[in-house]
C-alpha atoms as a PDB file:
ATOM      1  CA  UNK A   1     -65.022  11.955  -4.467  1.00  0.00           C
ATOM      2  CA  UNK A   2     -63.140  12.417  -1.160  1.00  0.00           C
ATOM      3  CA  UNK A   3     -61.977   8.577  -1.156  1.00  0.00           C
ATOM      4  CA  UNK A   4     -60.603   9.158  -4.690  1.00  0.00           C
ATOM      5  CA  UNK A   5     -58.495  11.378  -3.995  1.00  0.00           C
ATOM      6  CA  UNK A   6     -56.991   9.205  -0.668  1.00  0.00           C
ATOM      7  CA  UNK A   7     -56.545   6.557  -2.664  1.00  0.00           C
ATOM      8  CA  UNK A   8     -55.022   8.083  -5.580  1.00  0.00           C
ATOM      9  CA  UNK A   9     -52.360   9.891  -2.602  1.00  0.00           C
ATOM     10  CA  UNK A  10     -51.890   6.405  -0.977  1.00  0.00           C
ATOM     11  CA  UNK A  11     -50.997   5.236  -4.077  1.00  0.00           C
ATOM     12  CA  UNK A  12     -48.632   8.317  -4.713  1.00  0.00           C
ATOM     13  CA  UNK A  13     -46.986   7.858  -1.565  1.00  0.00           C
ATOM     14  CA  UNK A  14     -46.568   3.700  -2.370  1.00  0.00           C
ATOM     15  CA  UNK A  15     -44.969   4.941  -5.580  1.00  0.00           C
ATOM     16  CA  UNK A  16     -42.676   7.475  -4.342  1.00  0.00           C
ATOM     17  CA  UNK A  17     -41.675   5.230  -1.922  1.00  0.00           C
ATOM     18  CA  UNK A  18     -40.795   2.205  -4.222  1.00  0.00           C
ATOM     19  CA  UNK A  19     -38.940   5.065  -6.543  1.00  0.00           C
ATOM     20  CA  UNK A  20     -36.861   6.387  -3.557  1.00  0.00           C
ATOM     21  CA  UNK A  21     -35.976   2.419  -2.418  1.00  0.00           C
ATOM     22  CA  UNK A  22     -35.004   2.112  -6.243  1.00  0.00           C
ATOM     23  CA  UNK A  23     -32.933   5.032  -6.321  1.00  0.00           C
ATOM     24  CA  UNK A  24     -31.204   3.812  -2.933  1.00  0.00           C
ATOM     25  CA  UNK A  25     -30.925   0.212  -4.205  1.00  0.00           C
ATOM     26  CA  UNK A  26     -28.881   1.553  -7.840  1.00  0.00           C
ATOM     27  CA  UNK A  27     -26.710   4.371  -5.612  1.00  0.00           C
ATOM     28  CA  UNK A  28     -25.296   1.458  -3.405  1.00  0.00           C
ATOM     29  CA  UNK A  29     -24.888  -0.703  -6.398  1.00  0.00           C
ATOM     30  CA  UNK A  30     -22.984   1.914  -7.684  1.00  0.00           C
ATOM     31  CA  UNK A  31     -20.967   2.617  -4.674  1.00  0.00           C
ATOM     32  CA  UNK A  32     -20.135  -0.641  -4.179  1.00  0.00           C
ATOM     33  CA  UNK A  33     -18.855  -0.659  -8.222  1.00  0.00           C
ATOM     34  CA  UNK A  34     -16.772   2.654  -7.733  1.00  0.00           C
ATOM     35  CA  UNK A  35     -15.179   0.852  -4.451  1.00  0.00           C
ATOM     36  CA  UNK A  36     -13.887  -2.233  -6.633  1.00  0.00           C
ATOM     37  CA  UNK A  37     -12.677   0.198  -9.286  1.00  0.00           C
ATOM     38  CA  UNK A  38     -10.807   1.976  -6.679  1.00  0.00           C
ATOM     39  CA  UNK A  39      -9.284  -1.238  -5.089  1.00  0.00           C
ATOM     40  CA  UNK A  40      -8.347  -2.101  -8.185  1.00  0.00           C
ATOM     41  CA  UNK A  41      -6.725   0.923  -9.390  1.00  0.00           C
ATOM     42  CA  UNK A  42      -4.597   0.819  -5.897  1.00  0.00           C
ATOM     43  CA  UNK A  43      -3.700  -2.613  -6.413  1.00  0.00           C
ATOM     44  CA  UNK A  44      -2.484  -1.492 -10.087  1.00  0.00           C
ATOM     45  CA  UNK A  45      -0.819   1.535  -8.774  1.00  0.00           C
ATOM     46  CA  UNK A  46       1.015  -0.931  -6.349  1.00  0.00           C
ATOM     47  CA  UNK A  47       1.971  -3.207  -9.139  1.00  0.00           C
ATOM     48  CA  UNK A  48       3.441  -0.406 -10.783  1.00  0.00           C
ATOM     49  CA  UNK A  49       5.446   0.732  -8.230  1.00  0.00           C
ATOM     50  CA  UNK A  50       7.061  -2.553  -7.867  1.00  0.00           C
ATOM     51  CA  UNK A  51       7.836  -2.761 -11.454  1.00  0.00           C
ATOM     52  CA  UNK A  52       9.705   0.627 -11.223  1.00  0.00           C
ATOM     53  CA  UNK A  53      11.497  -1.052  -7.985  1.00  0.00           C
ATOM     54  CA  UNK A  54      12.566  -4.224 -10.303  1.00  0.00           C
ATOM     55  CA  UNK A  55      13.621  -2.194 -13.641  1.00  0.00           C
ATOM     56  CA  UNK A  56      15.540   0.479 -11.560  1.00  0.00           C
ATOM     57  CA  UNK A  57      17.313  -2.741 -10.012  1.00  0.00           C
ATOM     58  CA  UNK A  58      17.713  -4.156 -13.934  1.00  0.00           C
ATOM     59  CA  UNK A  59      18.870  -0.849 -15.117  1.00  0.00           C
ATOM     60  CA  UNK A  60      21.692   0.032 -12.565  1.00  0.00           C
ATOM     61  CA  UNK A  61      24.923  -1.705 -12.353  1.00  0.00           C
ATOM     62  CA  UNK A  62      26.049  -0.462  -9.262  1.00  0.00           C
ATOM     63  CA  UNK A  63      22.468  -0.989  -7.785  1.00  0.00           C
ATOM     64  CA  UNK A  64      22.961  -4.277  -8.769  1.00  0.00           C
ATOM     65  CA  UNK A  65      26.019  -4.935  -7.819  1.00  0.00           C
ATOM     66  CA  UNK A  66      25.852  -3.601  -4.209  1.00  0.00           C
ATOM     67  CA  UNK A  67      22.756  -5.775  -3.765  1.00  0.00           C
ATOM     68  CA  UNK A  68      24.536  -8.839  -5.004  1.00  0.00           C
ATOM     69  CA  UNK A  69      26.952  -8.044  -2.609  1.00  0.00           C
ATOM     70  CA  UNK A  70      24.721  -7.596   0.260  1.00  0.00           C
ATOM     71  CA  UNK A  71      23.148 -11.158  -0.401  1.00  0.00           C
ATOM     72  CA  UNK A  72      26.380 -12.647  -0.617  1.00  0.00           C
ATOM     73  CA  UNK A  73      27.169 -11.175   3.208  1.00  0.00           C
ATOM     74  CA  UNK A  74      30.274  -9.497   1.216  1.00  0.00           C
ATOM     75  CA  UNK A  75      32.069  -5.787   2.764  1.00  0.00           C
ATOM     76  CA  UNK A  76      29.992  -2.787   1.169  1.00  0.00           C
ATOM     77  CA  UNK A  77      32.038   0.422   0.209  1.00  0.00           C
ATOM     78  CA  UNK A  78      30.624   3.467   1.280  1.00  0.00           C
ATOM     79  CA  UNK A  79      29.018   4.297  -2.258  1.00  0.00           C
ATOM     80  CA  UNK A  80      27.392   0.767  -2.193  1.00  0.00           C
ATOM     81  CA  UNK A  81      25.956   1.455   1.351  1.00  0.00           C
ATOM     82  CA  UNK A  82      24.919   4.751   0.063  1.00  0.00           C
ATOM     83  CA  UNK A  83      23.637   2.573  -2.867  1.00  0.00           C
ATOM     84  CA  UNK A  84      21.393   0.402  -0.577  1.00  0.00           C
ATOM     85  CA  UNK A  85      20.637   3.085   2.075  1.00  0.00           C
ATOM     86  CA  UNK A  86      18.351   5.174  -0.867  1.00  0.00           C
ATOM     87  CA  UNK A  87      17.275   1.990  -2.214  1.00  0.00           C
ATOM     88  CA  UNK A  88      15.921   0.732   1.120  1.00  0.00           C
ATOM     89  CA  UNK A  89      14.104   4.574   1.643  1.00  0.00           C
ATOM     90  CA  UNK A  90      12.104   3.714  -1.788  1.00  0.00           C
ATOM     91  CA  UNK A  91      10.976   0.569  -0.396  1.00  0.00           C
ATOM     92  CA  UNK A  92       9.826   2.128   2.762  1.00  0.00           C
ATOM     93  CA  UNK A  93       8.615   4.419   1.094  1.00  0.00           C
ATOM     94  CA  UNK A  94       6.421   2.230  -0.554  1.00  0.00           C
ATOM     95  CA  UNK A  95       5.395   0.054   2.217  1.00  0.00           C
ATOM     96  CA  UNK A  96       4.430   3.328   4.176  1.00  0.00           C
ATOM     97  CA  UNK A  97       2.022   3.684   1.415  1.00  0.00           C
ATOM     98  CA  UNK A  98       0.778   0.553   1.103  1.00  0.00           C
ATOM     99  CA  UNK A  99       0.537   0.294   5.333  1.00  0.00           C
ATOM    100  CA  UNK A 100      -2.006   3.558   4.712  1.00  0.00           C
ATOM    101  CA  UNK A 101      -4.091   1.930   1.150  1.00  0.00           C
ATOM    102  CA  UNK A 102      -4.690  -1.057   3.978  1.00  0.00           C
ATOM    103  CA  UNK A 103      -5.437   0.965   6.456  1.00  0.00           C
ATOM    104  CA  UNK A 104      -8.369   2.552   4.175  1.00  0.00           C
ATOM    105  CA  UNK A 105      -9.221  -0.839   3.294  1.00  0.00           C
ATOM    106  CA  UNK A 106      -8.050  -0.188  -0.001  1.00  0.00           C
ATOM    107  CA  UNK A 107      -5.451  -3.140  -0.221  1.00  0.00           C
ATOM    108  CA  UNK A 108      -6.042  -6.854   1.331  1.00  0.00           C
ATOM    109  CA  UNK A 109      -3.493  -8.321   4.432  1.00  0.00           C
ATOM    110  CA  UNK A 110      -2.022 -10.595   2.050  1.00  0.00           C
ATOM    111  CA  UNK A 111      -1.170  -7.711  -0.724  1.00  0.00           C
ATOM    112  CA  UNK A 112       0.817  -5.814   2.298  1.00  0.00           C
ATOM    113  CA  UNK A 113       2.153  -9.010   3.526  1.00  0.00           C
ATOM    114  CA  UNK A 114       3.772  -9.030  -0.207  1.00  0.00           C
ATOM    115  CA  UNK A 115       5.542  -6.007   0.357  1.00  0.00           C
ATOM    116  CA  UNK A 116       6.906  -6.651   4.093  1.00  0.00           C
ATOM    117  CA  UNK A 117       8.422  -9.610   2.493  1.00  0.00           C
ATOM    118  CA  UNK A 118      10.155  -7.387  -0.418  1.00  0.00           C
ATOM    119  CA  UNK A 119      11.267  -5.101   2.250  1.00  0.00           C
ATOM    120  CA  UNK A 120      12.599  -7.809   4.450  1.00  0.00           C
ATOM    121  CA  UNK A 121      14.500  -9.197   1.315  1.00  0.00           C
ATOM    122  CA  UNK A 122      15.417  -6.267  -0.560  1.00  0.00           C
ATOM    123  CA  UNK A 123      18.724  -5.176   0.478  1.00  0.00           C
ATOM    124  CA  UNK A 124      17.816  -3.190   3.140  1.00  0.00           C
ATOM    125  CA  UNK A 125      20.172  -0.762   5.182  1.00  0.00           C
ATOM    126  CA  UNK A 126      17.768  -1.097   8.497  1.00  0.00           C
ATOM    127  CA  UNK A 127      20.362  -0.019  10.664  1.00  0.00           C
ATOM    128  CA  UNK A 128      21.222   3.558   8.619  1.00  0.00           C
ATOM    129  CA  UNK A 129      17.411   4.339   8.080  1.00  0.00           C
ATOM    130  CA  UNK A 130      16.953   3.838  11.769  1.00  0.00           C
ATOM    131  CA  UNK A 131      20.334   6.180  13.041  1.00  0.00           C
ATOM    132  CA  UNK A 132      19.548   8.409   9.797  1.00  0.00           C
ATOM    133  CA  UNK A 133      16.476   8.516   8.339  1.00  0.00           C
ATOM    134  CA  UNK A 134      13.675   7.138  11.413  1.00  0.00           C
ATOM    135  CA  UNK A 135      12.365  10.417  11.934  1.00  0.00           C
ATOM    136  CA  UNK A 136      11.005  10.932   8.474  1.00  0.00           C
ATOM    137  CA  UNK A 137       8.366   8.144   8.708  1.00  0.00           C
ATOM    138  CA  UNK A 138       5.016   7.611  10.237  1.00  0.00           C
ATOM    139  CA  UNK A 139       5.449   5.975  13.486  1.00  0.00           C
ATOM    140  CA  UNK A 140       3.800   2.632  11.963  1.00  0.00           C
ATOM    141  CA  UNK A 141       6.941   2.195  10.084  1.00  0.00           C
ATOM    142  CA  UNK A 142       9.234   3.583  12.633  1.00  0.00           C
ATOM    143  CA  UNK A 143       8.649   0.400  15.014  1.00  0.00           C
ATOM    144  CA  UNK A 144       8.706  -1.554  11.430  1.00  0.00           C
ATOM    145  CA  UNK A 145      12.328  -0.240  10.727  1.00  0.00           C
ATOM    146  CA  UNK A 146      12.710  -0.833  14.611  1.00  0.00           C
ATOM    147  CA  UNK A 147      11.457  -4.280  14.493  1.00  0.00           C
ATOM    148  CA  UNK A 148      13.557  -5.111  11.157  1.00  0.00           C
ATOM    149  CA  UNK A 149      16.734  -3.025  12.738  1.00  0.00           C
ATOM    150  CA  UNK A 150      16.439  -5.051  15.920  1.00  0.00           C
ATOM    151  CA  UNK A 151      16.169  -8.440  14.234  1.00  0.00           C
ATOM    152  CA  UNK A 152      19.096  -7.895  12.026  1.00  0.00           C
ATOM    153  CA  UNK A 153      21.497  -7.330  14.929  1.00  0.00           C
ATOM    154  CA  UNK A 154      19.745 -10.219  16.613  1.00  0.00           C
ATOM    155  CA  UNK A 155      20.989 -12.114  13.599  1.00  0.00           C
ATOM    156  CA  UNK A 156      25.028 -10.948  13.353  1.00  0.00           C
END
């Protein structure tokens, strides 16, 4: 009776063990399910920010107008480079969050490539951020507003 009960606890312990490898098998399934969700969410949340970006361009005439300006290498007033100066803190705004959604692995190189390539294109007023505004960044974008700051007057 002895070996009855060994083999009915060996096969207790084979059973537990297959439940506990099931129940670790599902819970990284389902990790793995809520980490795609989450990308994707980020990636949505991303879009969405640069659809606000676009329809606050679309919905302001002197946004627009300053920007057209500033593409067309034309003299700013002061309100315009006020204009641009807020404008460019949103977008580096944005790329400071989108530098931290990569850093968690939350965003892909190309998806922050993207926005480098907005903020390089968008009107920016580097060289007031930097003299102004530098402080109130993480240092990732502070040598990014450097970098940009440094190639514009490399460029005039």
């Amino acid at each position: 009776m002895d070996m009855n009960w060994d083999a009915i606890g060996a096969v207790g312990e084979i059973v537990g063990a297959l439940a506990v490898l099931i129940t670790l098998i599902y819970l990284a399934m389902q990790i793995r399910q809520n980490s795609n969700m989450q990308r994707a969410q980020t990636h949505q949340q991303l879009a969405h920010e640069r659809t606000l970006n676009l329809r606050m361009i679309i919905a302001n005439k002197e946004l627009r107008d300053a920007l057209l300006k500033w593409h067309l290498g034309n003299p700013l007033t002061g309100d315009e480079r006020s204009i641009l100066f807020w404008f460019s803190s949103i977008h580096l705004r944005t790329y400071e969050n989108e530098l931290y959604q990569h850093s968690k692995g939350m965003i892909e190189d190309a998806e922050l490539e993207v926005q480098r390539i907005l903020l390089e294109n968008a009107g920016i007023e580097i060289e007031a951020i930097e003299a102004i505004a530098l402080h109130s960044y993480t240092p990732e974008v502070q040598q990014v507003i450097r970098e940009m700051a440094q190639k514009k007057r490399g460029a005039a």
